[in-house]
Protein backbone atom coordinates (compact mmCIF):
# COMPACT_ATOMS: atom_id res chain seq x y z
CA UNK A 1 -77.62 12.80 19.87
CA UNK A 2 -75.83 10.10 21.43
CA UNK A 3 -77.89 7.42 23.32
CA UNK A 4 -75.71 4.56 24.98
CA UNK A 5 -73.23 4.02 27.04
CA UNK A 6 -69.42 4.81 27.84
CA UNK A 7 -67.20 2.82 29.53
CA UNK A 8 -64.98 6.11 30.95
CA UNK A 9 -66.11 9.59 30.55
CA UNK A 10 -63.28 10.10 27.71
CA UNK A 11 -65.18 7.83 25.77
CA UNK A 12 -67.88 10.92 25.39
CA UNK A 13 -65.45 13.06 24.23
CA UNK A 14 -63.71 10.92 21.48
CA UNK A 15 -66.70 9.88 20.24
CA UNK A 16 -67.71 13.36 19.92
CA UNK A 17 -64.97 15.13 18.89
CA UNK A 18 -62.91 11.72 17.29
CA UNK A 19 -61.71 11.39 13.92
CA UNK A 20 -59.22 13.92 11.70
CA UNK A 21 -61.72 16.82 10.91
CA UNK A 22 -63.96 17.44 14.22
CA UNK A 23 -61.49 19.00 16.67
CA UNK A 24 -60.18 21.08 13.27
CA UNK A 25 -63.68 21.99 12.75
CA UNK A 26 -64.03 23.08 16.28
CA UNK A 27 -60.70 24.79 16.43
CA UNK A 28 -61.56 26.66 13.85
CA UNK A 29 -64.81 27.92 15.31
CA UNK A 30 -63.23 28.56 18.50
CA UNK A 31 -61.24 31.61 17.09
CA UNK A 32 -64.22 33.92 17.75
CA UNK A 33 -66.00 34.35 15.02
CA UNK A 34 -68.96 32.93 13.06
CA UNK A 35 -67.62 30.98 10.10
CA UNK A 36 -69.55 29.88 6.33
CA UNK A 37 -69.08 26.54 4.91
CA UNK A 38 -66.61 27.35 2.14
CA UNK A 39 -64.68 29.50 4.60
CA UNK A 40 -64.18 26.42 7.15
CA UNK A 41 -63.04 24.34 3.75
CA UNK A 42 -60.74 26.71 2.68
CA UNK A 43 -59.09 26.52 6.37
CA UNK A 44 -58.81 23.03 6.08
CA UNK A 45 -57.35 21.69 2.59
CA UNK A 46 -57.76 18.26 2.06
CA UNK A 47 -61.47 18.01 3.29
CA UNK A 48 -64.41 17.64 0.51
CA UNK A 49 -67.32 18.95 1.16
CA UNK A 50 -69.40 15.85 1.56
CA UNK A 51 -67.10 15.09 4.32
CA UNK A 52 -67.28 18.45 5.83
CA UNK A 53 -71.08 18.86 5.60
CA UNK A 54 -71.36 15.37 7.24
CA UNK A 55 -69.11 16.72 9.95
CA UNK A 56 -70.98 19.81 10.69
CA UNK A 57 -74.14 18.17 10.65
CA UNK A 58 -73.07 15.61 13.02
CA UNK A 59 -71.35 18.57 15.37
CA UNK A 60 -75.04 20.41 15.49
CA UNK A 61 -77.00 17.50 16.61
CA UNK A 62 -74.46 17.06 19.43
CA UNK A 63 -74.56 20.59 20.44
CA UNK A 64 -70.92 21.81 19.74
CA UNK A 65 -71.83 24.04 17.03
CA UNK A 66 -75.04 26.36 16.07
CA UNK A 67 -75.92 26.82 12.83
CA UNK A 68 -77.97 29.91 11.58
CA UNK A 69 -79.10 31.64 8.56
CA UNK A 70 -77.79 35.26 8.19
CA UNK A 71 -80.04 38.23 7.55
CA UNK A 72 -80.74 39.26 3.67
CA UNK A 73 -81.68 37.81 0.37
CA UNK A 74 -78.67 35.96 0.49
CA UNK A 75 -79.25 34.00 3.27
CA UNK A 76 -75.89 32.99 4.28
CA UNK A 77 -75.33 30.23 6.84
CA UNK A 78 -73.00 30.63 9.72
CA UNK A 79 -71.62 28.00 12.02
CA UNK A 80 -70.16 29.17 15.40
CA UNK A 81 -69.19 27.80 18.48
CA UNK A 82 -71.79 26.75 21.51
CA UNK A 83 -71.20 26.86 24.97
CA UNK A 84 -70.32 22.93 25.40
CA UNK A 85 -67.75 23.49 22.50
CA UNK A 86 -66.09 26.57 24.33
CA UNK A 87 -66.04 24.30 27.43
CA UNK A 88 -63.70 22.03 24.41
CA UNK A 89 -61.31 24.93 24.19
CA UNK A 90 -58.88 23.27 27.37
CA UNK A 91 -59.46 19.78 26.32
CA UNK A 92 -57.84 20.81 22.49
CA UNK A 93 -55.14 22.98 24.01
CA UNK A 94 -53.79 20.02 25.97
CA UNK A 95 -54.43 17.56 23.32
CA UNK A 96 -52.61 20.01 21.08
CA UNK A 97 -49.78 20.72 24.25
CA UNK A 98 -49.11 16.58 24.16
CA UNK A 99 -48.72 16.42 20.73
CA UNK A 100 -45.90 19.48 20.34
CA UNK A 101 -44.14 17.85 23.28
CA UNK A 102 -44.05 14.11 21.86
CA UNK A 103 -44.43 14.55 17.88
CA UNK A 104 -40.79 14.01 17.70
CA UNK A 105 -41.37 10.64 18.58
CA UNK A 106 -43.68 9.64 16.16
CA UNK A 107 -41.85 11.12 13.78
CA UNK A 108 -43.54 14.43 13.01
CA UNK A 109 -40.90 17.42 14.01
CA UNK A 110 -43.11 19.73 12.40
CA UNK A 111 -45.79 19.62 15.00
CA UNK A 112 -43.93 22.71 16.81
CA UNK A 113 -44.92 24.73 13.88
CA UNK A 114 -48.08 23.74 13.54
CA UNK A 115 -49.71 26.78 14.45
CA UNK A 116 -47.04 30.03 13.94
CA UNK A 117 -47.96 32.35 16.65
CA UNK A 118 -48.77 29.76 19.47
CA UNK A 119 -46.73 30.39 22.64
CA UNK A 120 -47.84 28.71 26.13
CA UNK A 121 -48.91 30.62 28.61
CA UNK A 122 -49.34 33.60 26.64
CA UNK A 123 -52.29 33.99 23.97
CA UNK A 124 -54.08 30.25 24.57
CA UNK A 125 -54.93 28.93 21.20
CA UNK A 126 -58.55 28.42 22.10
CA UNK A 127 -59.41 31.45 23.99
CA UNK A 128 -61.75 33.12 22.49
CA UNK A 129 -64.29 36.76 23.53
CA UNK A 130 -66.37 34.75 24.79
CA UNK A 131 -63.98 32.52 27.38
CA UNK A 132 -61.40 34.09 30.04
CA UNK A 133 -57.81 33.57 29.31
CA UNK A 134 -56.16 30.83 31.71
């Protein structure tokens, strides 16, 4: 948990959610269902575990993910999204709406194609069952 103080209330959110791997993480999570560790790694190539692990455990301390143990001998963990990181799902769209509109001019053209499938207005990228569709 976080204990000091922000200068703006965006401050909150990138130190949440700041770096390369947390809005990813939460992305991913945000698709509805419950994901396992090595599932979320596969999803994102490039990330080691250490990395991811550190990630995830950071994530359920500040609430934006739960983490439980599945039912069986095998005792599977599953991480899935909480209501504060639903609450996320507009913030990412728009942060992900800014960067298709401008990634031309910092050089990245491929940002349009990011994520095949995507079309504003239509299925949001971060709706999920659990959150109404703009």
């Amino acid at each position: 948990m976080i204990l000091r103080q922000f200068t703006w209330p965006g401050d909150l959110t990138m130190t949440l959610i700041g770096g390369k791997w947390k809005p990813l993480i939460i992305y991913h999570l945000l698709q509805g269902q419950n994901r396992r560790f090595n599932e979320l790694k596969s999803l994102m190539p490039g990330i080691s575990a250490k990395m991811l692990a550190k990630h995830l455990r950071e994530l359920e301390l500040d609430g934006l993910l739960s983490r439980t143990k599945g039912e069986g001998k095998s005792g599977r963990i599953f991480y899935s999204p909480t209501e504060r990181s639903l609450a996320m799902g507009p913030v990412l769209d728009a942060m992900y709406q800014w960067a298709k509109q401008n990634g031309n001019a910092y050089g990245d053209p491929s940002l349009s194609h990011a994520y095949p499938g995507f079309e504003p207005g239509a299925n949001r990228l971060f709706t999920t069952a659990n959150s109404p569709a703009p």
